[in-house]
N, C-alpha and C. Protein backbone atom coordinates (compact mmCIF):
# COMPACT_ATOMS: atom_id res chain seq x y z
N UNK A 1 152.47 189.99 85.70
CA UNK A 1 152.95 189.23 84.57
C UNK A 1 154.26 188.55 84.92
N UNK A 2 155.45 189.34 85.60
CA UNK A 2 156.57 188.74 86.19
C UNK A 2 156.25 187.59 86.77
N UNK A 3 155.32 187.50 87.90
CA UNK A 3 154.86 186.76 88.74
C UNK A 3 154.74 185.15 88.08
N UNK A 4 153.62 185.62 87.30
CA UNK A 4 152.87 184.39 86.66
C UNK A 4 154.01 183.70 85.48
N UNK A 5 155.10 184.57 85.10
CA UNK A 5 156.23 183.76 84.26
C UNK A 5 157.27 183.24 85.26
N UNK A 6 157.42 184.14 85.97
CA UNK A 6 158.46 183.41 87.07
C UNK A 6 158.28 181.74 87.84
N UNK A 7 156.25 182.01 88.14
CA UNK A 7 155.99 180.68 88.39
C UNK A 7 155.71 178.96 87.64
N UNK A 8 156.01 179.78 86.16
CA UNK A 8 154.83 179.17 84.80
C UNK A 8 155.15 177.36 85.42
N UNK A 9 156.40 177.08 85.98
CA UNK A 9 156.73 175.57 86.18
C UNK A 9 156.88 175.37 87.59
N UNK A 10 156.32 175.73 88.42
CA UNK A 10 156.17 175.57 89.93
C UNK A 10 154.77 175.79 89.96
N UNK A 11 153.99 176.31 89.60
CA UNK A 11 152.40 176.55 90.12
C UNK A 11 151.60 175.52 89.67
N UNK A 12 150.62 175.63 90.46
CA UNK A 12 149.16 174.32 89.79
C UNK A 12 148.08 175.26 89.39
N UNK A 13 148.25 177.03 89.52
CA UNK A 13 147.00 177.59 89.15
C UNK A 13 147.13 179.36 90.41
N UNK A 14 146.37 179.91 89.18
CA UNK A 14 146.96 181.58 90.11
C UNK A 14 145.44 181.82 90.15
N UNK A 15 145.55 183.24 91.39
CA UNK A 15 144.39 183.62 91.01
C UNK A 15 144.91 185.12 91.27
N UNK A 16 144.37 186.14 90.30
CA UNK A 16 145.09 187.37 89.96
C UNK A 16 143.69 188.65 89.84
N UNK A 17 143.99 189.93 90.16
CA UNK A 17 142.99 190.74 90.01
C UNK A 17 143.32 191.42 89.19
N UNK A 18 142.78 191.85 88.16
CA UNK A 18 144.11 192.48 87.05
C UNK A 18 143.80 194.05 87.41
N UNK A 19 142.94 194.32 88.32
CA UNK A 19 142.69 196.15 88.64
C UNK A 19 142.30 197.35 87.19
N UNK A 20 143.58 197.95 87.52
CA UNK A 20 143.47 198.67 85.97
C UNK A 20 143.75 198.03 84.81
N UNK A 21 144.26 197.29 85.16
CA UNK A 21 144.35 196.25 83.47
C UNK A 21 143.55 195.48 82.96
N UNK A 22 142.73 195.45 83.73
CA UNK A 22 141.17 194.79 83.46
C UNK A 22 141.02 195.03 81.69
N UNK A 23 140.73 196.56 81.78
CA UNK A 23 140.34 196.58 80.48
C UNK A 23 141.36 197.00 79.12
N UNK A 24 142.19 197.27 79.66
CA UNK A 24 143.46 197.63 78.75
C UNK A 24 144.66 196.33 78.57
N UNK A 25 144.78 194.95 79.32
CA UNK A 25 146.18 194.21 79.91
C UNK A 25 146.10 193.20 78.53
N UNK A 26 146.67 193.97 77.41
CA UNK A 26 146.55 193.11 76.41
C UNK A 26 148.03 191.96 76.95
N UNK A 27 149.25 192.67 77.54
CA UNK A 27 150.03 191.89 78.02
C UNK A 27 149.72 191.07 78.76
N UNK A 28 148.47 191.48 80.22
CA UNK A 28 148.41 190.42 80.96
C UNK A 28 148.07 189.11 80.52
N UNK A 29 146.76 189.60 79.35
CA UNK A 29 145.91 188.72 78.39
C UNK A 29 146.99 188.16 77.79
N UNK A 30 148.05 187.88 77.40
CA UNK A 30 148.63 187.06 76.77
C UNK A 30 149.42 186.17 77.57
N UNK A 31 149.99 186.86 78.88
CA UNK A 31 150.64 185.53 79.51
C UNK A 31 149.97 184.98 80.32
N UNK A 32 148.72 185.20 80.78
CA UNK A 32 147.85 184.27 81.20
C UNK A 32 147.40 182.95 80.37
N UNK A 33 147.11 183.47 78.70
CA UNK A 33 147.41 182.67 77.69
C UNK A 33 148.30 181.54 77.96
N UNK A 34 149.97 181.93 78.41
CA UNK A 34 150.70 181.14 78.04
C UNK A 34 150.84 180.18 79.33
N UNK A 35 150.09 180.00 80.03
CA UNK A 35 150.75 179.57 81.47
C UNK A 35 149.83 178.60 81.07
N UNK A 36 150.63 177.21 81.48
CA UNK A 36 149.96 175.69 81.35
C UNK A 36 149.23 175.38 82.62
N UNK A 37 148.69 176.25 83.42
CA UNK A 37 147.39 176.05 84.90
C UNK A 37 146.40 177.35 84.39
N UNK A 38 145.60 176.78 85.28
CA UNK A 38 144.39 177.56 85.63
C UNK A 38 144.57 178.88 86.35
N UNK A 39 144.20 180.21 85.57
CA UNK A 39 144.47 181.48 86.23
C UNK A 39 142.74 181.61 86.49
N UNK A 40 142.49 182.03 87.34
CA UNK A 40 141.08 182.15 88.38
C UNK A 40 141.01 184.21 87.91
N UNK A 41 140.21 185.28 87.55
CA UNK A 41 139.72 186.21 87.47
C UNK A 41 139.76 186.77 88.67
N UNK A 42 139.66 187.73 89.30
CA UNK A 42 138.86 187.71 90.51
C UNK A 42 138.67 189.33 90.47
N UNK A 43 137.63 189.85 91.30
CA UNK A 43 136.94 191.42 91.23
C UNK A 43 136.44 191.49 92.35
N UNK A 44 136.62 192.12 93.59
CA UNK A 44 135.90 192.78 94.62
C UNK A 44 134.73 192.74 94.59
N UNK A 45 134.39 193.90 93.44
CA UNK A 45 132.74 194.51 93.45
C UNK A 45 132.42 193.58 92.46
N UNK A 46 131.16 194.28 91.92
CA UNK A 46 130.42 193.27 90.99
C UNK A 46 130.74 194.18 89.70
N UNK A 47 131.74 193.32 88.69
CA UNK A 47 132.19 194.08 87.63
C UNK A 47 130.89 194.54 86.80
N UNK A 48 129.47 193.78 86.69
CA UNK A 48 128.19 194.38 86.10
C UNK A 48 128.19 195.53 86.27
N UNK A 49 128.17 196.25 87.51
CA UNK A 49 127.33 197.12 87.88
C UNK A 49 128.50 198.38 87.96
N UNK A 50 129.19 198.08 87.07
CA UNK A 50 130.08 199.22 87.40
C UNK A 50 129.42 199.99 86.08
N UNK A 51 130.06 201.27 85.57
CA UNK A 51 130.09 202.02 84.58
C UNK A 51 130.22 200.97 83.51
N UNK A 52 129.58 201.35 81.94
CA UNK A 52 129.49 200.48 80.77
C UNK A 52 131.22 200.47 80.43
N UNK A 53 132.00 201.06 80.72
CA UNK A 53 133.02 201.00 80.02
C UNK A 53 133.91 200.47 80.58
N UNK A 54 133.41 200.43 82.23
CA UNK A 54 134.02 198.73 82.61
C UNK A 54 133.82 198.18 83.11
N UNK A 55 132.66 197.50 82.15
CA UNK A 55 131.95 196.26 82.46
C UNK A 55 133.03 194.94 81.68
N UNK A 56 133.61 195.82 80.55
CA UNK A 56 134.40 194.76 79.47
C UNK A 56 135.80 194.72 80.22
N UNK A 57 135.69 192.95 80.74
CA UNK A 57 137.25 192.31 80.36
C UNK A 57 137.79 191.76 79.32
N UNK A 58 139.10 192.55 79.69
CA UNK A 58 140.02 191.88 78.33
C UNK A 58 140.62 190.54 78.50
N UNK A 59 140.66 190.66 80.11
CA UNK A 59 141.68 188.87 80.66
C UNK A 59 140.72 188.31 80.93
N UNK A 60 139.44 188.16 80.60
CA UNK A 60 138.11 187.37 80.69
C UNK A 60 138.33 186.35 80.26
N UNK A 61 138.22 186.55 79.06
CA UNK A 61 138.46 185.47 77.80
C UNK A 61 140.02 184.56 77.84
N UNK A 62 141.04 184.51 79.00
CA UNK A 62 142.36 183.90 78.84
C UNK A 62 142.23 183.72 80.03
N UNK A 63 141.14 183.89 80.95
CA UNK A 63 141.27 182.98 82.21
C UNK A 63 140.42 181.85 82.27
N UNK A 64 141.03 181.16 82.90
CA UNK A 64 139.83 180.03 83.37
C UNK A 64 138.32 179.90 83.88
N UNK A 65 138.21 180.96 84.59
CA UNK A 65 137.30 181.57 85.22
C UNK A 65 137.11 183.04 85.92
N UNK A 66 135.94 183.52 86.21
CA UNK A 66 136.21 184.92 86.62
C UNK A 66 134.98 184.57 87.98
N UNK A 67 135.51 185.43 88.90
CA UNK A 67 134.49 185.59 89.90
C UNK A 67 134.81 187.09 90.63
N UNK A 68 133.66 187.50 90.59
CA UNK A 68 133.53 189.13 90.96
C UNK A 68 132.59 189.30 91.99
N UNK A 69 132.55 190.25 92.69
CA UNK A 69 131.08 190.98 93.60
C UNK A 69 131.36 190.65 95.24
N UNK A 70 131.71 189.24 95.49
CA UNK A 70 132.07 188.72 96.93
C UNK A 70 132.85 189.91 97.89
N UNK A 71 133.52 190.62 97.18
CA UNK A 71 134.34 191.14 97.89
C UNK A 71 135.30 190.38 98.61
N UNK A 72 136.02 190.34 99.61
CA UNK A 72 137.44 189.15 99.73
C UNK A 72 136.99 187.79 99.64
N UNK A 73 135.53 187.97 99.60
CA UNK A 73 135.40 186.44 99.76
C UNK A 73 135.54 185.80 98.23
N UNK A 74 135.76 186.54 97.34
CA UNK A 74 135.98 186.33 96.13
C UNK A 74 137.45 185.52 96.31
N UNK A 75 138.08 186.23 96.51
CA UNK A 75 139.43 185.08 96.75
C UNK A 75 139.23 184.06 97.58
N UNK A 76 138.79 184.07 98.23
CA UNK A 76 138.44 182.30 99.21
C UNK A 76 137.98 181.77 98.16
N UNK A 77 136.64 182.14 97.36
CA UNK A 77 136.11 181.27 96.37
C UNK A 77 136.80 180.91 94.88
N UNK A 78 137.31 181.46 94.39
CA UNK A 78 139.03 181.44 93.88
C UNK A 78 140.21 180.77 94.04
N UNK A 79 140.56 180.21 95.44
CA UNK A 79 141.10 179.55 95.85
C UNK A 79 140.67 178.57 96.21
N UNK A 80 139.12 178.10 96.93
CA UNK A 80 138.67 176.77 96.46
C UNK A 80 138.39 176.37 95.50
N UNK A 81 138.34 176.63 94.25
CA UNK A 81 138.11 176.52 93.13
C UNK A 81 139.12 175.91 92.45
N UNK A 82 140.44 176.55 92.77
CA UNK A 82 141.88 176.16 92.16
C UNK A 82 142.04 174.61 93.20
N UNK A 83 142.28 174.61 93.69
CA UNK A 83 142.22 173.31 94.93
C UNK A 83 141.42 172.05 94.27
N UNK A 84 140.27 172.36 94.00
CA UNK A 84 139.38 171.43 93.53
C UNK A 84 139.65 171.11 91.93
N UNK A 85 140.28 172.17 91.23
CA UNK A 85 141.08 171.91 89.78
C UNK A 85 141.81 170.61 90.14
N UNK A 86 143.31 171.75 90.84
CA UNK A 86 144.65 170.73 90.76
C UNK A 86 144.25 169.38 91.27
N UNK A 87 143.21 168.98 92.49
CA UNK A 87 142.73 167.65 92.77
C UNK A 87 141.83 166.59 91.27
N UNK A 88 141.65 167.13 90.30
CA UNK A 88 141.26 166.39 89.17
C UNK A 88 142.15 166.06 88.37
């Protein structure tokens, strides 16, 4: 959250894993809210197939997008993604 306020007027777009805050980051969920770029989701495994109770994101809904399951390649695809934003 520091991160993403520290950058809110230097960045074109984050891409963040929220881990344990996945399902609890009502804070993260809000300053992702407030940041005027594109925050990108991102998940290792495949958030489906985990246990029902966390399958639910809370920073789902205040990111731009979510991409899960790739494993690191999730961030490559995350980061081309943001690239191809800030270029529109």
């Amino acid at each position: 959250m520091d991160a993403l306020h520290e950058h809110i007027d230097k960045a074109a777009g984050a891409v963040i894993n929220p881990a344990g805050l996945t399902q609890h980051g009502v804070s993260l969920h809000d300053a992702i809210k407030a940041m005027p770029f594109p925050v990108i989701e991102v998940h290792l495994s495949n958030i489906a197939a985990r246990e029902e109770w966390r399958r639910h994101s809370i920073v789902s809904s205040a990111a731009k997008g979510t991409i899960h399951g790739l494993g690191w390649r999730s961030y490559a695809a995350a980061l081309r993604v943001l690239v191809e934003m800030a270029g529109d």
